[in-house]
N, C-alpha and C. Protein backbone atom coordinates (compact mmCIF):
# COMPACT_ATOMS: atom_id res chain seq x y z
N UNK A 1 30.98 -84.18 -16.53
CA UNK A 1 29.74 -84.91 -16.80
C UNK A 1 30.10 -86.16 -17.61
N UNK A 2 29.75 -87.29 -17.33
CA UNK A 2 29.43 -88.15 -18.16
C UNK A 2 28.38 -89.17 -18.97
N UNK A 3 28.57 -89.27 -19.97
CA UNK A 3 27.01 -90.27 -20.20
C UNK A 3 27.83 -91.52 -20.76
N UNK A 4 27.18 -92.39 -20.40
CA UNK A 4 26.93 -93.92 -20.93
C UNK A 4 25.93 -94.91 -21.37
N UNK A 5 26.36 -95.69 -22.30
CA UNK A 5 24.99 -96.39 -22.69
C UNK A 5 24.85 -97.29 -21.77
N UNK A 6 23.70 -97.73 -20.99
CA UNK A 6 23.94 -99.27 -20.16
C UNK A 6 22.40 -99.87 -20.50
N UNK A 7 22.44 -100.82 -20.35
CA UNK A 7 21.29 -102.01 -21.06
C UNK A 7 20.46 -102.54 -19.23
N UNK A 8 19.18 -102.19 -19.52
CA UNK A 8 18.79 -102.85 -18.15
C UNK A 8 18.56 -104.42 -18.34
N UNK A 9 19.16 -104.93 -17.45
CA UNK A 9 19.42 -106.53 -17.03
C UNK A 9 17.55 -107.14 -16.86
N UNK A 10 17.30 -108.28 -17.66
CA UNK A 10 16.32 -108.85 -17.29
C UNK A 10 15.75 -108.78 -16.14
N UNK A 11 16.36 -108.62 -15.15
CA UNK A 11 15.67 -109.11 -13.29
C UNK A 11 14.98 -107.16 -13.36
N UNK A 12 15.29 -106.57 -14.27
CA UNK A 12 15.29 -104.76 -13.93
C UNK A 12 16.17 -104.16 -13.35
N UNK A 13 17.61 -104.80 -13.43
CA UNK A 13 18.58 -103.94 -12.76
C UNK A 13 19.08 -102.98 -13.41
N UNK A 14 20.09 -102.04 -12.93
CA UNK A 14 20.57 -101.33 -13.84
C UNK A 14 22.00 -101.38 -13.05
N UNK A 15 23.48 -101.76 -13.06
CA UNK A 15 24.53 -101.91 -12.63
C UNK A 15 24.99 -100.32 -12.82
N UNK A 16 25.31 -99.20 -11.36
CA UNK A 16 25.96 -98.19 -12.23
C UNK A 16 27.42 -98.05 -11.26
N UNK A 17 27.85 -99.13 -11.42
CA UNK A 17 29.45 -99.03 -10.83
C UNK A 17 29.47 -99.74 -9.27
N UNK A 18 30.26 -100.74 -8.81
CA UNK A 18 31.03 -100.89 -7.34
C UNK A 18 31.25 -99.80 -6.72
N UNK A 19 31.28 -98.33 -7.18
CA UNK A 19 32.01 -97.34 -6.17
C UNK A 19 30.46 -96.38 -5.70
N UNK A 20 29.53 -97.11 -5.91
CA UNK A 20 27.61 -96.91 -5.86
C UNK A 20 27.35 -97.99 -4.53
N UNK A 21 28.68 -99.33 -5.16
CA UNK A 21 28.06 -100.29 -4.07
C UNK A 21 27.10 -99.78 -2.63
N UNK A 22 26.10 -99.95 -1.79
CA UNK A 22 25.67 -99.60 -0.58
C UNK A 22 25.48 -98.46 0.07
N UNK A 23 25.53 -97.47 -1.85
CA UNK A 23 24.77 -96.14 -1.14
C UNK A 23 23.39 -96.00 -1.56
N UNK A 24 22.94 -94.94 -0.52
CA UNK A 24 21.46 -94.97 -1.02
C UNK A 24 21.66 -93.45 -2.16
N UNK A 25 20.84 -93.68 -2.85
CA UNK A 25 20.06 -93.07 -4.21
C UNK A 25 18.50 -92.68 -4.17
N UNK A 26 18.55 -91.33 -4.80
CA UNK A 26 17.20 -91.14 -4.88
C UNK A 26 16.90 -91.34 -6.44
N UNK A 27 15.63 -91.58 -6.91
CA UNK A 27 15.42 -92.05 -8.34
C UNK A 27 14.11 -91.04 -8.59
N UNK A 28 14.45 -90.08 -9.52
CA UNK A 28 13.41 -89.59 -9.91
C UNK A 28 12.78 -89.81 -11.16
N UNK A 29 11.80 -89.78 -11.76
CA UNK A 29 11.08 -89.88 -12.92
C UNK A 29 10.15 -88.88 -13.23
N UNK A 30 11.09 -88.28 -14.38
CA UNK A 30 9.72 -86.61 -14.86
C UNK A 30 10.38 -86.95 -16.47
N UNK A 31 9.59 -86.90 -17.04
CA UNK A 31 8.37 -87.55 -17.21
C UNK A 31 8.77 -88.96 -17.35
N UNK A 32 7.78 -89.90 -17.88
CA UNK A 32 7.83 -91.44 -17.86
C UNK A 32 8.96 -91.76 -18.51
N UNK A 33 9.81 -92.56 -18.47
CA UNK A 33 10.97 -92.74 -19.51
C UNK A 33 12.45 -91.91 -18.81
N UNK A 34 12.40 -91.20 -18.64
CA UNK A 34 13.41 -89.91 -18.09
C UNK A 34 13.64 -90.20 -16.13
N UNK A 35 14.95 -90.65 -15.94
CA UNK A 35 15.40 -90.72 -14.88
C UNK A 35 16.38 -89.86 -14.54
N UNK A 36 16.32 -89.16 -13.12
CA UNK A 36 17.42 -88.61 -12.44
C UNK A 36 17.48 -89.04 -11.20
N UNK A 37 19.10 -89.73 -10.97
CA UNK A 37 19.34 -90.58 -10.16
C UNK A 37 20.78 -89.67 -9.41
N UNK A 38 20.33 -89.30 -7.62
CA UNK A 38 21.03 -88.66 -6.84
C UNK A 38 21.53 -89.29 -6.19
N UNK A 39 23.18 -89.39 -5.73
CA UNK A 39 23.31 -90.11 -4.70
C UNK A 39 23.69 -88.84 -3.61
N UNK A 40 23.44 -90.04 -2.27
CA UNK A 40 23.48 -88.97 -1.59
C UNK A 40 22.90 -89.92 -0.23
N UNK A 41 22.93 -89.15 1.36
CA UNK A 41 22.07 -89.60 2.23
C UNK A 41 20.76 -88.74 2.47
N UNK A 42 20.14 -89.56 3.13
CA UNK A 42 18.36 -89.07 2.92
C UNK A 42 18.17 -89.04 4.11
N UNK A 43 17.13 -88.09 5.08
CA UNK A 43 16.67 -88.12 6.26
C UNK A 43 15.50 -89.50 6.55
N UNK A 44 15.35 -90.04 7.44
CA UNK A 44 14.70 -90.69 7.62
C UNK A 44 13.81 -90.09 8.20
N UNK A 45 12.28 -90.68 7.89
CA UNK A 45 11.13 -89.48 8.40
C UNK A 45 11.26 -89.33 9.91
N UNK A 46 11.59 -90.19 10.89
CA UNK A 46 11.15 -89.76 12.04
C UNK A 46 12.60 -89.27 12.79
N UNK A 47 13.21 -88.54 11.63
CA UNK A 47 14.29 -87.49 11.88
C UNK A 47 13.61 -86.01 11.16
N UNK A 48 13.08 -86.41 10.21
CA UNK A 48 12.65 -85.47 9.37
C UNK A 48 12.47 -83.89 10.33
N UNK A 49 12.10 -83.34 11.18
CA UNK A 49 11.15 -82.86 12.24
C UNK A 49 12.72 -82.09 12.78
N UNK A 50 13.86 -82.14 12.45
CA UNK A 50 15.36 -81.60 12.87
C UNK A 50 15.61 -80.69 11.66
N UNK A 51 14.81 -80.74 10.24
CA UNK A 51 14.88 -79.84 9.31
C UNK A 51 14.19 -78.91 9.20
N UNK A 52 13.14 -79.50 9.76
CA UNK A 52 12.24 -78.35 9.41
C UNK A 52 12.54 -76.97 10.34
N UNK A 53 11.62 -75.66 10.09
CA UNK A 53 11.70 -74.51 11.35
C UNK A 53 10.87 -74.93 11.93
N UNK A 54 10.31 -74.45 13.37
CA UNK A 54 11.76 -73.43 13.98
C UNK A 54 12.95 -74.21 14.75
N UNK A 55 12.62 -75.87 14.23
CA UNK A 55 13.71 -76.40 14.72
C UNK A 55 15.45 -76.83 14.16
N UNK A 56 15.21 -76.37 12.69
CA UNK A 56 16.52 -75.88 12.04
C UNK A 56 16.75 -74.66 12.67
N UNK A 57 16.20 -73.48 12.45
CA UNK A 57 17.15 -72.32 12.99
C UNK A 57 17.65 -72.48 14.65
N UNK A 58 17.25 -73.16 15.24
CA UNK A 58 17.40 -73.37 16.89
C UNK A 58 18.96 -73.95 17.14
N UNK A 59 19.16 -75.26 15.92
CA UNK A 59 20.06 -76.14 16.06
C UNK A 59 21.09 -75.36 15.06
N UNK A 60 21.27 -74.39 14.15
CA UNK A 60 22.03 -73.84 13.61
C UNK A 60 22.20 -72.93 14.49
N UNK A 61 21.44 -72.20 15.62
CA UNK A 61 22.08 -71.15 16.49
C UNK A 61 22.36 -71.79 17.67
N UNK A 62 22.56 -72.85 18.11
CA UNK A 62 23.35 -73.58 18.77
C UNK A 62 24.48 -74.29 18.15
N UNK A 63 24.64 -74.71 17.50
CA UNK A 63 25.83 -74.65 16.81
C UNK A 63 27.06 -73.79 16.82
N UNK A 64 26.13 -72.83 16.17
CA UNK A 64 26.85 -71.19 15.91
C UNK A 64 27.55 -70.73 17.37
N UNK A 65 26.69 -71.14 18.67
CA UNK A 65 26.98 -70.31 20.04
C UNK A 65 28.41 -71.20 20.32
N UNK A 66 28.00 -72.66 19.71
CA UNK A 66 29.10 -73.95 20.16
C UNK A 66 30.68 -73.45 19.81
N UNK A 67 30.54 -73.18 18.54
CA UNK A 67 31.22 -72.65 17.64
C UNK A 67 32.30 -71.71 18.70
N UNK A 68 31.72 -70.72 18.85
CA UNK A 68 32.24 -69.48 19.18
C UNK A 68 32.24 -69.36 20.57
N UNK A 69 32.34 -70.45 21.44
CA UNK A 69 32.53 -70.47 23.35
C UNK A 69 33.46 -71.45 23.33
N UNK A 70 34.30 -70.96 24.31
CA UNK A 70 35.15 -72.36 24.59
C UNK A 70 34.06 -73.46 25.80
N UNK A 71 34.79 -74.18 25.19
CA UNK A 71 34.26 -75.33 26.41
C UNK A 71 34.95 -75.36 27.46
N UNK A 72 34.23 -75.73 28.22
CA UNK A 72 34.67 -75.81 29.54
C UNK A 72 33.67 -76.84 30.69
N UNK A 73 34.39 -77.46 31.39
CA UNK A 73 34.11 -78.12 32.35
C UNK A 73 33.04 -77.22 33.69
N UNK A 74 31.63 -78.51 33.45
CA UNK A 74 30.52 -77.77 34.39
C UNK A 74 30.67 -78.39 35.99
N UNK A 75 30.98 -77.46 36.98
CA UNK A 75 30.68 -77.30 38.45
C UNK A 75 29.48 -78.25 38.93
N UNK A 76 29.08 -79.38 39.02
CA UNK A 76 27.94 -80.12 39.13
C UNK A 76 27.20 -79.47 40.47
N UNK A 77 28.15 -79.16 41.68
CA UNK A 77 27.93 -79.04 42.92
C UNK A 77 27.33 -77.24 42.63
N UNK A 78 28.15 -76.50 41.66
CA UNK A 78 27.59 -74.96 41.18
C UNK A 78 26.54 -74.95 40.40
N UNK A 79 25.72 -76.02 39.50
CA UNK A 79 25.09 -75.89 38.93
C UNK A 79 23.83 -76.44 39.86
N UNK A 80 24.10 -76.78 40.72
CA UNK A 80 23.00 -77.79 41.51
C UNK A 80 22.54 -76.68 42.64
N UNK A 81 23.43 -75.84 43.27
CA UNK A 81 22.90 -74.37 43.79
C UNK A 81 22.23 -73.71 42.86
N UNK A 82 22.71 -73.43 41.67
CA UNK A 82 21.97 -72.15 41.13
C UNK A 82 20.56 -72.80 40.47
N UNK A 83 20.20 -74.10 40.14
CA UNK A 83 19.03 -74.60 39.76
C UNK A 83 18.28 -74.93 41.44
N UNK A 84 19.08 -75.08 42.27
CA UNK A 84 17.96 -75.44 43.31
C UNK A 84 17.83 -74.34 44.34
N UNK A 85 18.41 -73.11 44.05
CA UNK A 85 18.42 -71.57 45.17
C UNK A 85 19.00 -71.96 46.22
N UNK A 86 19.59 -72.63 46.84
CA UNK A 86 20.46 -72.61 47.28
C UNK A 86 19.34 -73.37 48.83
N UNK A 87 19.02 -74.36 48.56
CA UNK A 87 18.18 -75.24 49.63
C UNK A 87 18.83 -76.23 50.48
């Protein structure tokens, strides 16, 4: 852990290091005065909808199946019989 004193800059900046450069941060305030500042990446809302259920557990059990099958190369001409019965 570390703490430091830093002075906010007239314009309202607050400088907290080059190695911060061009990430995003979340900034919280509980109560007035009192900041907690996360870095980190953030969902963008019209991703948001990939976290939630039942479409998190769907994409973690696809994953999981990914995980644990080998891959393998799909038959286009075999997959095109068994979706069309054989027409």
């Amino acid at each position: 852990m570390r703490s430091e004193l830093m002075t906010i800059g007239d314009d309202g900046r607050l400088a907290l290091g080059k190695e911060y450069a061009g990430r995003e941060v979340l900034v919280e305030e509980h109560p007035p005065g009192v900041w907690k500042v996360q870095v980190g990446t953030f969902v963008p809302d019209n991703e948001r909808w990939l976290h939630e259920s039942p479409v998190r557990e769907t994409v973690a059990e696809s994953i999981a199946w990914a995980e644990n099958h080998t891959r393998r190369e799909t038959d286009l001409d075999d997959l095109e019989e068994k979706l069309l019965g054989g027409e």
